[in-house]
C-alpha atoms as a PDB file:
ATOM      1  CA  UNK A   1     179.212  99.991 158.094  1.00  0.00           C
ATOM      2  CA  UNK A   2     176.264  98.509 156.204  1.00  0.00           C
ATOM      3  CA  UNK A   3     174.010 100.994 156.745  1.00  0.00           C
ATOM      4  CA  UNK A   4     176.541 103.515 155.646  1.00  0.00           C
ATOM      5  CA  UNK A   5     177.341 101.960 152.306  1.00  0.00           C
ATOM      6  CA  UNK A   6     173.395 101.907 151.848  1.00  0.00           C
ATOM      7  CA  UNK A   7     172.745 104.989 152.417  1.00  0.00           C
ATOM      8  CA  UNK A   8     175.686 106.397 150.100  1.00  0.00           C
ATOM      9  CA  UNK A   9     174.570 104.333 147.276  1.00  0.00           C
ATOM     10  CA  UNK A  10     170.859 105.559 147.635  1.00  0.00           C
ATOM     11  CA  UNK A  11     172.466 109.254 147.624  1.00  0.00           C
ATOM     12  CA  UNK A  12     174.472 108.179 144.500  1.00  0.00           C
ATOM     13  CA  UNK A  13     171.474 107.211 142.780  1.00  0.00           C
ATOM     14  CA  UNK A  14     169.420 110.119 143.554  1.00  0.00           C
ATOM     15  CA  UNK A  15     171.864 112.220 142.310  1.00  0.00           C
ATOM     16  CA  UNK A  16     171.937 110.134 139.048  1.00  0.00           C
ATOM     17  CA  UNK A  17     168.442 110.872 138.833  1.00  0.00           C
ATOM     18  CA  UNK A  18     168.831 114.330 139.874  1.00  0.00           C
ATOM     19  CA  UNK A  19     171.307 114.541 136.424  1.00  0.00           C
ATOM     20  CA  UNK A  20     168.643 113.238 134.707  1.00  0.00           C
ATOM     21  CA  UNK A  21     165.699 115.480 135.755  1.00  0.00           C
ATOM     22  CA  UNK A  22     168.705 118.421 134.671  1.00  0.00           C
ATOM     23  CA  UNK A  23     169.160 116.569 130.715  1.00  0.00           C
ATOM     24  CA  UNK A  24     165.318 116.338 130.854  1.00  0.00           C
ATOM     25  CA  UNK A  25     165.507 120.270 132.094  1.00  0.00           C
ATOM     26  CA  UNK A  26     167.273 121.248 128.818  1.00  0.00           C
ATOM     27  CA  UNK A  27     164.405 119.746 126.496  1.00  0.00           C
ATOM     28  CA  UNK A  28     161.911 122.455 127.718  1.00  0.00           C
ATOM     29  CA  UNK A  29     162.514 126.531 126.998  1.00  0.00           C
ATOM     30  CA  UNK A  30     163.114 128.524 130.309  1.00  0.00           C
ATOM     31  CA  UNK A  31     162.572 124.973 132.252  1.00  0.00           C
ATOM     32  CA  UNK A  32     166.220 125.593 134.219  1.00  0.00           C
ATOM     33  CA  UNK A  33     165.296 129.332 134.814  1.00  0.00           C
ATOM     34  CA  UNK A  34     162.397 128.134 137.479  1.00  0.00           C
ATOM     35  CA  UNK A  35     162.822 127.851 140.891  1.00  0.00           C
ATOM     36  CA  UNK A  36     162.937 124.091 140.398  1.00  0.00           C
ATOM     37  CA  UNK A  37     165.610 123.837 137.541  1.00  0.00           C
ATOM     38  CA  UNK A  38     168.035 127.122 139.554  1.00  0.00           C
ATOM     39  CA  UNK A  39     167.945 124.514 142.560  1.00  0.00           C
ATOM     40  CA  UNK A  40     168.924 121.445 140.174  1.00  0.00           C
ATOM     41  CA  UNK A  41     171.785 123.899 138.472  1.00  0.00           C
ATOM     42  CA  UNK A  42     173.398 124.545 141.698  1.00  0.00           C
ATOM     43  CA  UNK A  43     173.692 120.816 142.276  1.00  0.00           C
ATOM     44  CA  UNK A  44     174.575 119.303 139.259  1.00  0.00           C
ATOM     45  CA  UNK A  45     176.510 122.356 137.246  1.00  0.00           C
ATOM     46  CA  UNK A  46     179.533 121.580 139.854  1.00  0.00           C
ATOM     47  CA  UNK A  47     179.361 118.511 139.083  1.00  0.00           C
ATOM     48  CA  UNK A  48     179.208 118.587 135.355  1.00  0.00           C
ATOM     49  CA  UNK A  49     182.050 121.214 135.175  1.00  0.00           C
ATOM     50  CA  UNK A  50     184.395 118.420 135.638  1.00  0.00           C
ATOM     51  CA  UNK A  51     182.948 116.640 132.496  1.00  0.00           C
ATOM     52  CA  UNK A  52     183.480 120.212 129.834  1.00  0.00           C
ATOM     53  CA  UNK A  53     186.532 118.945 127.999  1.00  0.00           C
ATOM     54  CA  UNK A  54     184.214 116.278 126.174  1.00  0.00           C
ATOM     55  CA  UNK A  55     182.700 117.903 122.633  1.00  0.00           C
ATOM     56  CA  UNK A  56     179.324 117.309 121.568  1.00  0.00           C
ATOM     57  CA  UNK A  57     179.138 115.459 118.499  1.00  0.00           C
ATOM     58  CA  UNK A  58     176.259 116.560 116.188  1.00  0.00           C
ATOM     59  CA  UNK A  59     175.227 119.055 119.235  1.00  0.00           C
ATOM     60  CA  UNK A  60     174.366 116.415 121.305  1.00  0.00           C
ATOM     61  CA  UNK A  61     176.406 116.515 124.580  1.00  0.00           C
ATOM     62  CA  UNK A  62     177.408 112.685 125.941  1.00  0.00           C
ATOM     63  CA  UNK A  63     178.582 115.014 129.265  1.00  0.00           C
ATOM     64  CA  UNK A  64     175.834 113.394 131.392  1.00  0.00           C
ATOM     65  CA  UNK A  65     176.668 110.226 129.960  1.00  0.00           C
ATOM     66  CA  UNK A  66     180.205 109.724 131.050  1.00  0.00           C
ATOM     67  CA  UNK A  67     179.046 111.609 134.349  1.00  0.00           C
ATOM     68  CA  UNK A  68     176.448 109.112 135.172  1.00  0.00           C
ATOM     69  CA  UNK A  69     178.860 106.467 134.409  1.00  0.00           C
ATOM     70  CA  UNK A  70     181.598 107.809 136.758  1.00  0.00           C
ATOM     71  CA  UNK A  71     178.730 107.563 139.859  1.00  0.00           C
ATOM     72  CA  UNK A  72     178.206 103.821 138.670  1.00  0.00           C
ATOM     73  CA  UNK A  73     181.816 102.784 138.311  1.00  0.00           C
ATOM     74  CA  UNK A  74     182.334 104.882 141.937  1.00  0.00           C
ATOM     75  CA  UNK A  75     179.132 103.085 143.327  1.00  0.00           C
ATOM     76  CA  UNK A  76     180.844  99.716 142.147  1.00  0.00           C
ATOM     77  CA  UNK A  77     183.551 100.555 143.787  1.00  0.00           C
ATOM     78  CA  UNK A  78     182.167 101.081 147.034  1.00  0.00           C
ATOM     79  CA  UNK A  79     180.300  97.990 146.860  1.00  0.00           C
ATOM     80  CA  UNK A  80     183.501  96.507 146.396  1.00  0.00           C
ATOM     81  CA  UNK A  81     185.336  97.697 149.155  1.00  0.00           C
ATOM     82  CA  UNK A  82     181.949  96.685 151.512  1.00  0.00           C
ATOM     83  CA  UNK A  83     182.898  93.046 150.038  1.00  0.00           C
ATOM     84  CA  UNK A  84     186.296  93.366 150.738  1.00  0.00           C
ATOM     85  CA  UNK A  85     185.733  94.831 154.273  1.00  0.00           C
ATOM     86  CA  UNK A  86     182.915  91.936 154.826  1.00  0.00           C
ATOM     87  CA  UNK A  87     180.220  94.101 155.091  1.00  0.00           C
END
């Protein structure tokens, strides 16, 4: 059960960073149109859909923002339940 719990929070913080690389993605013209940034659209634009109802203010989206901090407070929360269980 340990190694489980590991080995989901390691995939929930590469896919934090993987949100990251995207914002970064979004700096650079044509950056999301390379091979690199179509494979890191098809993983994170699902994702991200769920975040669309939040406005930019000043055309700055806070989208990834909120995101990121929904995969912390879910990574807390499995913690949690590995404490609870006594893992």
């Amino acid at each position: 059960m340990l190694f489980v719990l590991g080995v989901v929070n390691t995939l929930i913080n590469a896919y934090i960073w993987v949100i990251v690389i995207w914002c970064l993605l979004s700096w650079f013209p044509n950056a999301r149109g390379t091979r690199l940034g179509e494979i890191i659209n098809r993983l994170v634009e699902p994702y991200m859909r769920w975040f669309d109802f939040i406005p930019p203010l000043g055309g700055i989206s806070f989208s990834p923002v909120v995101a990121i901090f929904v995969l912390y407070l879910v990574q807390n929360g499995i913690t949690a339940l590995g404490h609870l269980f006594g893992v």
